[in-house]
C-alpha atoms as a PDB file:
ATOM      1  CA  UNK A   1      18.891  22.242   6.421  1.00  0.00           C
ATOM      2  CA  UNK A   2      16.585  24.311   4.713  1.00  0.00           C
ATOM      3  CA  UNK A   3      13.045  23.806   4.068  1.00  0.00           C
ATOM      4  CA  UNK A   4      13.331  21.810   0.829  1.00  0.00           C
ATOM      5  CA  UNK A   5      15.576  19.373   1.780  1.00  0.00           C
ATOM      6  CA  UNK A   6      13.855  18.848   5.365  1.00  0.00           C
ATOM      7  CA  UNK A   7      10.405  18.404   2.672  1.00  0.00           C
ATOM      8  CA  UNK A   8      12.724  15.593   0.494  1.00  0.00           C
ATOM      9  CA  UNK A   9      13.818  13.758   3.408  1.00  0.00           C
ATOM     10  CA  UNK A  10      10.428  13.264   4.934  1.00  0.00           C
ATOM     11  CA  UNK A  11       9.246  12.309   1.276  1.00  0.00           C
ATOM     12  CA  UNK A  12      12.226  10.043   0.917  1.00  0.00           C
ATOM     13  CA  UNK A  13      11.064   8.419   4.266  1.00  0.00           C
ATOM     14  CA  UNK A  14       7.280   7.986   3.240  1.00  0.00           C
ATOM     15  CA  UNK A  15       8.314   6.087  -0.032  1.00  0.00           C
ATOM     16  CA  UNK A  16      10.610   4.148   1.661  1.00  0.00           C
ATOM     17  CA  UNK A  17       8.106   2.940   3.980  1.00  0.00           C
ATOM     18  CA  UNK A  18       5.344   2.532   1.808  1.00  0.00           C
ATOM     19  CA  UNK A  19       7.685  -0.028  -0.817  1.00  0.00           C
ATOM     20  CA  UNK A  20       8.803  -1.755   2.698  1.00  0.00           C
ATOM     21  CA  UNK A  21       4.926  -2.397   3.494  1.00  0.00           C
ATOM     22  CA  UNK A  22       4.020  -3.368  -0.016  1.00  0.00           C
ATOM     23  CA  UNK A  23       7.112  -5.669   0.322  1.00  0.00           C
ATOM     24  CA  UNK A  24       5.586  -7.044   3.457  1.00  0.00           C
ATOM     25  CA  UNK A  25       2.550  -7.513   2.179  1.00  0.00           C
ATOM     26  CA  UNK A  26       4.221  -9.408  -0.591  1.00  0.00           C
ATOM     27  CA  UNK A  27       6.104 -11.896   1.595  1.00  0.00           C
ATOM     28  CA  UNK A  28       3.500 -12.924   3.662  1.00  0.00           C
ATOM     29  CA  UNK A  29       1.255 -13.781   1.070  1.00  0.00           C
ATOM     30  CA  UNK A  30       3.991 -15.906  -0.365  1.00  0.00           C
ATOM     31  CA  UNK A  31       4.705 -17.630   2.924  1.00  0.00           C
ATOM     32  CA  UNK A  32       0.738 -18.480   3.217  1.00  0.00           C
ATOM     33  CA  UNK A  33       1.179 -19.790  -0.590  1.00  0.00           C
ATOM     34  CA  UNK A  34       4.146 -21.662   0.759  1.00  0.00           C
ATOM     35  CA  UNK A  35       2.077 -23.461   3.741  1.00  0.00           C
ATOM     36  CA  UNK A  36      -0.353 -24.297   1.416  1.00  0.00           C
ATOM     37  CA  UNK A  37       1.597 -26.297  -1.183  1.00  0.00           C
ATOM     38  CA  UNK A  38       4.217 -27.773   1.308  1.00  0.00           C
ATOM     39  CA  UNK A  39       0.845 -28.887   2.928  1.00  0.00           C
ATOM     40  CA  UNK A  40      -0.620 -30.845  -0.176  1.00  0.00           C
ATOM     41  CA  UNK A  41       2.659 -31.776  -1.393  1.00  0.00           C
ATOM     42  CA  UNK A  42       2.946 -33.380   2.546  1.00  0.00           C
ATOM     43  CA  UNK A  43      -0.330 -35.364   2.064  1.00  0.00           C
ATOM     44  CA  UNK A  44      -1.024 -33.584   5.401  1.00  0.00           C
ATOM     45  CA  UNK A  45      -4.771 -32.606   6.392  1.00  0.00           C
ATOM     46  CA  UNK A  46      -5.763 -28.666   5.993  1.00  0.00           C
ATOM     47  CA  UNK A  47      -6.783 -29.225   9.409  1.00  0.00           C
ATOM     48  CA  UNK A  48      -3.746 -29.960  10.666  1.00  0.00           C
ATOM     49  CA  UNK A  49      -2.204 -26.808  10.089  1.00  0.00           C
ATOM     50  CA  UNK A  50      -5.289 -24.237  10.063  1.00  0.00           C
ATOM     51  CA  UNK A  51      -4.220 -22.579  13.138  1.00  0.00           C
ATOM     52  CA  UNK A  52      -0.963 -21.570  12.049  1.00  0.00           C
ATOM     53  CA  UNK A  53      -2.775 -20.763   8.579  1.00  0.00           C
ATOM     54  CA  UNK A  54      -4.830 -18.611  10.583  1.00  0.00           C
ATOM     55  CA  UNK A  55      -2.004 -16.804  12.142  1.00  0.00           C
ATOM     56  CA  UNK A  56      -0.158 -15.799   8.965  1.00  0.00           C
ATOM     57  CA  UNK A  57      -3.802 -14.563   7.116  1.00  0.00           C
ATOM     58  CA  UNK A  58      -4.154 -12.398  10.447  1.00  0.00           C
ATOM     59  CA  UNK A  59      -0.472 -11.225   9.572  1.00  0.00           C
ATOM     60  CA  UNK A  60      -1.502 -10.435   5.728  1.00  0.00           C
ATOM     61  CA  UNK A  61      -4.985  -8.243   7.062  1.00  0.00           C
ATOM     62  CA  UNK A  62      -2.270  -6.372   9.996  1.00  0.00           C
ATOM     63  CA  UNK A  63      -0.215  -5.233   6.847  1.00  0.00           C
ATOM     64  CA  UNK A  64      -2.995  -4.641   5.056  1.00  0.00           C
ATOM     65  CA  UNK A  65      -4.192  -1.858   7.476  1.00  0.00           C
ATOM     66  CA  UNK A  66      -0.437  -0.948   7.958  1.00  0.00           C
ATOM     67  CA  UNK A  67      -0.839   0.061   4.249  1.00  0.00           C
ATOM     68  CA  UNK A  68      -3.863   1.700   4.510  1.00  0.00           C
ATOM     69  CA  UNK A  69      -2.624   3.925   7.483  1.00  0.00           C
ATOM     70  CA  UNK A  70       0.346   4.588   5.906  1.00  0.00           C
ATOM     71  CA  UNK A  71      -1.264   5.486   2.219  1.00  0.00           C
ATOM     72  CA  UNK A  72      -4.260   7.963   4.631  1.00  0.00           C
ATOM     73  CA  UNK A  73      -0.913   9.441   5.958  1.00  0.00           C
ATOM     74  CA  UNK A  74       0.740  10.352   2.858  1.00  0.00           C
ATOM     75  CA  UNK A  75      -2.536  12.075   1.797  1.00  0.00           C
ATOM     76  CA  UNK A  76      -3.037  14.472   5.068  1.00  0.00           C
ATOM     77  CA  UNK A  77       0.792  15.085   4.671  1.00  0.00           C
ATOM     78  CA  UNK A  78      -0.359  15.874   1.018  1.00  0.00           C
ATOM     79  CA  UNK A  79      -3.331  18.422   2.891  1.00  0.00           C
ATOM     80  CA  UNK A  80      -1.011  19.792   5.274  1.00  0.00           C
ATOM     81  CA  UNK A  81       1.409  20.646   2.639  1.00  0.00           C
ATOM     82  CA  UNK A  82      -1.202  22.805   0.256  1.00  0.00           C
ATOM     83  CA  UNK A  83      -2.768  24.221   4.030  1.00  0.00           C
ATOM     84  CA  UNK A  84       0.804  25.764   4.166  1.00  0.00           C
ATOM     85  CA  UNK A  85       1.579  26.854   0.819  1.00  0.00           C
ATOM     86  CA  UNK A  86       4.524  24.770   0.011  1.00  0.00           C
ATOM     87  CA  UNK A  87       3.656  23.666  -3.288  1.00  0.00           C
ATOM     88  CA  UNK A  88       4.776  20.275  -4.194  1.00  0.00           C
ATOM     89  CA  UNK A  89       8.397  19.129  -3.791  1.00  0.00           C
ATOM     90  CA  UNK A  90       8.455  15.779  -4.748  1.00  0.00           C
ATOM     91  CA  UNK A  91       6.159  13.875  -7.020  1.00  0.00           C
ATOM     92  CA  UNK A  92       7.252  10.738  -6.486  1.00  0.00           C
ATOM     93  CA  UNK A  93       8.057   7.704  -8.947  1.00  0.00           C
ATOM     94  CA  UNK A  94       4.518   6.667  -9.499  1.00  0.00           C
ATOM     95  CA  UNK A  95       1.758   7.429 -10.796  1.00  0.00           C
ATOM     96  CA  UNK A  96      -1.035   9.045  -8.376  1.00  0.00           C
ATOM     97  CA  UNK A  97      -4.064  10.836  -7.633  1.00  0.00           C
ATOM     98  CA  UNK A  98      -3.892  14.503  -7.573  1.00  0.00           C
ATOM     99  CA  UNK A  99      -6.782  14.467  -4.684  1.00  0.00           C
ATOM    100  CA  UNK A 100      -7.150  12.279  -2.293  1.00  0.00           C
ATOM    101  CA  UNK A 101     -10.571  11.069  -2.080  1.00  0.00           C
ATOM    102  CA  UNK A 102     -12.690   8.242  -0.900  1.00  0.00           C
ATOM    103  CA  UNK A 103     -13.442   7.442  -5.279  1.00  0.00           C
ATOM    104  CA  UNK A 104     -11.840   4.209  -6.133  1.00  0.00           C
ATOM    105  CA  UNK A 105      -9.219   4.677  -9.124  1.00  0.00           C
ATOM    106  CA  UNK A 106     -10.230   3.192 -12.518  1.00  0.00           C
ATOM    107  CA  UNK A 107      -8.626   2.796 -15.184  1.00  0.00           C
ATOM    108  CA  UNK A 108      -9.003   5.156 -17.548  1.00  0.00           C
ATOM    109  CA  UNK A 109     -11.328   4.320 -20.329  1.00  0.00           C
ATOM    110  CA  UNK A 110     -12.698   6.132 -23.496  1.00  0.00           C
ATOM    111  CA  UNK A 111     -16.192   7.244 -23.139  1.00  0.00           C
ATOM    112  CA  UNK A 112     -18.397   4.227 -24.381  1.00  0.00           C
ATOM    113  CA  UNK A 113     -21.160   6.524 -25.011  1.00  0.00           C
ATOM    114  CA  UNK A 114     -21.435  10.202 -26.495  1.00  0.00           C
ATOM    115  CA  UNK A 115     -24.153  13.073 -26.422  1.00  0.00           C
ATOM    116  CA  UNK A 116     -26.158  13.388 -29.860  1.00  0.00           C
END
């Protein structure tokens, strides 16, 4: 294998893993949505089931930081790759910053005001 596709496989890999995190992410907060209505559709007492509530909102903030460990290393993959001079190989299907920063995105608005 050359070094391109060696560079597309490991990129493949990353945005397979990130979807499969977001995914996670996804299910679990529909499983906590799930206790919570079979729990009021039951009649039964939110006390009755707040440890196991517990348990699955400690399983959403573990994914959470799963993402965020996996998004910090897709961005000093992203450093390494401009440290060696490899250019970029694959941009990916979405949209995304072209640093990597501490700056929370925004959306992109037009300038509400204007120099006179």
């Amino acid at each position: 294998m050359d070094r391109t596709e060696v560079v597309t496989s490991i990129s493949s890999e990353l945005y397979a893993t990130e979807q499969s995190v977001d995914a996670a992410i996804a299910h679990a907060a529909s499983m906590v949505q799930a206790m919570i209505a079979g729990r009021s559709n039951l009649g039964i007492s939110p006390v009755a089931g707040s440890a196991s509530q517990t348990k699955a909102l400690a399983t959403l903030a573990a994914l959470s930081a799963a993402r965020e460990a996996i998004v910090e290393c897709h961005a000093e993959m992203q450093r390494d790759h401009r440290r060696m001079g490899w250019g970029v190989y694959a941009a990916g299907p979405a949209d995304k910053p072209l640093e990597w920063d501490d700056t929370p995105m925004r959306p992109r608005k037009e300038a509400m005001l204007r120099a006179v």
